[in-house]
N, C-alpha and C. Protein backbone atom coordinates (compact mmCIF):
# COMPACT_ATOMS: atom_id res chain seq x y z
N UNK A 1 129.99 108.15 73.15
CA UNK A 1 129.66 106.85 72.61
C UNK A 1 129.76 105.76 73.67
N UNK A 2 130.58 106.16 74.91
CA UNK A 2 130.48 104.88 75.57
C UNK A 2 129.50 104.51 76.75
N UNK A 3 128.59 105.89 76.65
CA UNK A 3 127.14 106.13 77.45
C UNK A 3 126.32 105.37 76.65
N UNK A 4 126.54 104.77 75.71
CA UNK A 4 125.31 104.17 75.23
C UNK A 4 125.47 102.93 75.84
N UNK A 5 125.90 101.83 75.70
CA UNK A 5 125.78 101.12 76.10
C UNK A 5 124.98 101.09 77.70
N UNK A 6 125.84 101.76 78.72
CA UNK A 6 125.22 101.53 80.19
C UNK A 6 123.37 102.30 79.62
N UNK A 7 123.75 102.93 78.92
CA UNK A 7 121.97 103.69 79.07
C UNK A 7 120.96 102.49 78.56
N UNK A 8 121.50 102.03 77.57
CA UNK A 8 120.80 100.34 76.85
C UNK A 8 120.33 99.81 77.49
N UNK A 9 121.17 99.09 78.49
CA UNK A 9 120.86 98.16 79.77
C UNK A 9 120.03 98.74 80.67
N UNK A 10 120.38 100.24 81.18
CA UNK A 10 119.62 100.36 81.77
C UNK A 10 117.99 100.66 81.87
N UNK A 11 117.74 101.13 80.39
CA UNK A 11 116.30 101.13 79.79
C UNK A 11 115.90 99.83 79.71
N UNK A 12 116.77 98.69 79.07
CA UNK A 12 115.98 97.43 79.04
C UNK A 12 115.88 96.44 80.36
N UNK A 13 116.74 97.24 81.48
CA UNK A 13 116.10 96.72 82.40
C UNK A 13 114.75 97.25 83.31
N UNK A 14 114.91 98.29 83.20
CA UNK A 14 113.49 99.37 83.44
C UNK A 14 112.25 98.56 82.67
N UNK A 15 112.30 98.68 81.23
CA UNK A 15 111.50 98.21 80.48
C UNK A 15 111.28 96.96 80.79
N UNK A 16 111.94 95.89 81.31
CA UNK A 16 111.87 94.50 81.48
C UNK A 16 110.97 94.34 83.14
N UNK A 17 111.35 95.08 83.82
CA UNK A 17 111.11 95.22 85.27
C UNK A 17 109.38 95.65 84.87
N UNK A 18 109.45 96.32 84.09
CA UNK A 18 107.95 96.77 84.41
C UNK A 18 106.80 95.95 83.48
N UNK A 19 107.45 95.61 82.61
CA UNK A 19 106.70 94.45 81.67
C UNK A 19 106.11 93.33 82.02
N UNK A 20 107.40 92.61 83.61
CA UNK A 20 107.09 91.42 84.27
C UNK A 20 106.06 91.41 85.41
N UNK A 21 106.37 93.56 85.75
CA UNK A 21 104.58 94.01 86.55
C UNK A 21 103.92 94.13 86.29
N UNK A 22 103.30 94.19 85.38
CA UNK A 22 102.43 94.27 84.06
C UNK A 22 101.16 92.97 83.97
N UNK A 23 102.85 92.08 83.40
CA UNK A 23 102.33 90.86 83.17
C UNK A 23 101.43 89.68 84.51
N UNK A 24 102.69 90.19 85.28
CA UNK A 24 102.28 89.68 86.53
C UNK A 24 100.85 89.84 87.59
N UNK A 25 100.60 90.93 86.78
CA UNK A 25 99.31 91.27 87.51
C UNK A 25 97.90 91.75 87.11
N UNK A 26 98.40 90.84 85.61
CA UNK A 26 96.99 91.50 84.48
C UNK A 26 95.68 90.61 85.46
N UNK A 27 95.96 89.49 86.03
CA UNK A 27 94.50 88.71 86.03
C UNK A 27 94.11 88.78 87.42
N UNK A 28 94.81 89.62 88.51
CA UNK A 28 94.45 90.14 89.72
C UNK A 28 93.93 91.03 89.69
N UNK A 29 92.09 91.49 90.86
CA UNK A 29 91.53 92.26 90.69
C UNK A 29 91.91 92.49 91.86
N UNK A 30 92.16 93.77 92.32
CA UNK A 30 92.40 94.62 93.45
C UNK A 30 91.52 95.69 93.67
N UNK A 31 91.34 95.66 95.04
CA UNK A 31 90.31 97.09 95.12
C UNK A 31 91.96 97.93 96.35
N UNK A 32 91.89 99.40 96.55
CA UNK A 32 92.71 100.02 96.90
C UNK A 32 93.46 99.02 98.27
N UNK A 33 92.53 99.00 98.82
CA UNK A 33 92.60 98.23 100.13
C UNK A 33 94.09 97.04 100.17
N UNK A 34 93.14 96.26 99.06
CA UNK A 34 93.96 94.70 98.77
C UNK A 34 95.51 95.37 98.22
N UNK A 35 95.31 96.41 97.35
CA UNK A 35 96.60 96.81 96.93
C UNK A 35 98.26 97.27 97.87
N UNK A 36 97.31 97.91 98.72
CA UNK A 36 98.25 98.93 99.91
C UNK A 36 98.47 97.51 101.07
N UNK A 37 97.51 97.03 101.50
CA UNK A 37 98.72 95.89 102.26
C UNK A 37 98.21 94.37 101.74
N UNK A 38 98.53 94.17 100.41
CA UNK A 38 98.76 93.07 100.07
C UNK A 38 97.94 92.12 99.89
N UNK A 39 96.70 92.83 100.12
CA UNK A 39 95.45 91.48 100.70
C UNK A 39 95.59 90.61 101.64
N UNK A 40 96.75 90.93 102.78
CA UNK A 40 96.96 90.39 103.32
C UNK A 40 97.00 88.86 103.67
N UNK A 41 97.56 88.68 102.28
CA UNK A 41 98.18 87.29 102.38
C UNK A 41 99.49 87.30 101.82
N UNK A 42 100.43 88.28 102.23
CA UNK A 42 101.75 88.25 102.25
C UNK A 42 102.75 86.60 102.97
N UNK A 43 102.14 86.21 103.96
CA UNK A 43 102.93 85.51 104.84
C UNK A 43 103.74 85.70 105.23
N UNK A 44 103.51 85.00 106.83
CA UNK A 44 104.59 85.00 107.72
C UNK A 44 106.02 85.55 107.70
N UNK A 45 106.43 84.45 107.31
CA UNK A 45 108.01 84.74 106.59
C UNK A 45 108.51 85.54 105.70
N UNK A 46 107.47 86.04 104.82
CA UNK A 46 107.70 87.37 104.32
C UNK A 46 107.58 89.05 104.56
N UNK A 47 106.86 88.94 105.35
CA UNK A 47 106.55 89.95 106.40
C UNK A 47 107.96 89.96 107.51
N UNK A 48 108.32 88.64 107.97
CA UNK A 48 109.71 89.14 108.64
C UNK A 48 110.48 89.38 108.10
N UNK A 49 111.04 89.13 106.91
CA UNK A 49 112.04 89.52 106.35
C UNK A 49 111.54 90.97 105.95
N UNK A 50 110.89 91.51 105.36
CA UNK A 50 110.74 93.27 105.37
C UNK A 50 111.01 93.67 106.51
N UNK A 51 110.10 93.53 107.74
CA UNK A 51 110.69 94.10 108.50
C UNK A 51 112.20 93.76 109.17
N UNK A 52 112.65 92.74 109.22
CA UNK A 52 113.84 92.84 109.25
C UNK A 52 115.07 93.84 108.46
N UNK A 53 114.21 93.78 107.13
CA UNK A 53 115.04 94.67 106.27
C UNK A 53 114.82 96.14 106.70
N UNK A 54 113.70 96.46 107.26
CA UNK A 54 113.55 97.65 107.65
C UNK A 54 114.48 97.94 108.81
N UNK A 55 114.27 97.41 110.04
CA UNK A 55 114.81 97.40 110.50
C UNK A 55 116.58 97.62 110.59
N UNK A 56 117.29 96.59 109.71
CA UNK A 56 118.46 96.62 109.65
C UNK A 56 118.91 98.28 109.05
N UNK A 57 118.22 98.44 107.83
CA UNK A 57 118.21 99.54 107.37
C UNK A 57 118.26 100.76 107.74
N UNK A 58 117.53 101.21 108.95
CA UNK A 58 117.09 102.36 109.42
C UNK A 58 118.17 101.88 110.55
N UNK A 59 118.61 101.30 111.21
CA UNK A 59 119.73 101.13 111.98
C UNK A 59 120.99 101.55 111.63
N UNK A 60 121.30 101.03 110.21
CA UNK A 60 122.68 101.17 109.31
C UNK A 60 122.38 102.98 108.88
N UNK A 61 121.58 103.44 108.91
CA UNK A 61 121.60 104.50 108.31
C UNK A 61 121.61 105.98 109.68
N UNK A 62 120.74 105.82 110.85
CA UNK A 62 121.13 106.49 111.91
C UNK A 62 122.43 106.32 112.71
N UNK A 63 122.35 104.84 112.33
CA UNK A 63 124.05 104.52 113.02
C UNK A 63 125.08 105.32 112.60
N UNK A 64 125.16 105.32 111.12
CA UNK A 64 126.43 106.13 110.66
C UNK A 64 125.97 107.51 110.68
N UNK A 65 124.96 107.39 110.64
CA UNK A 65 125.03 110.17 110.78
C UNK A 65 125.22 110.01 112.46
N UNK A 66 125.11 109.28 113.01
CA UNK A 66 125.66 109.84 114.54
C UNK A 66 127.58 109.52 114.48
N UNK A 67 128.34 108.48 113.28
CA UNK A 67 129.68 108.29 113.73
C UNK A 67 130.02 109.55 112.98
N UNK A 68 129.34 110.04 111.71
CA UNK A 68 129.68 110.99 111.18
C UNK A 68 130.42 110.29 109.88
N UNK A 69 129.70 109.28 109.16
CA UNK A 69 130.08 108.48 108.48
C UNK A 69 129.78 109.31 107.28
């Protein structure tokens, strides 16, 4: 009984997450292209921060299998 609750939340956030992609993108027409990089009008500043995040990421993650983390 006390799995229900976390399972609740976590369906209605699933369900909520995908409702707002949904919604968010009923009146955009995309052909494959525009889809896979964005139509490339991501911007600047958003593009660095991914790759930054990439970056940091793939750093934090080879870093520690070489300390043996």
């Amino acid at each position: 009984m006390k799995s229900v609750v976390p399972l609740a939340v976590i369906g209605c956030v699933i369900v909520g997450t995908a409702g707002l992609g949904i919604f968010g993108v009923r009146k955009i027409k995309m052909d494959p292209t525009q889809f896979i990089v964005g139509g490339r009008s991501l911007g600047a500043i958003f593009l660095w921060l991914l790759m930054a995040g990439e970056v940091y990421t793939s750093f934090t993650f080879s870093r520690s299998r070489r300390l043996g983390v």
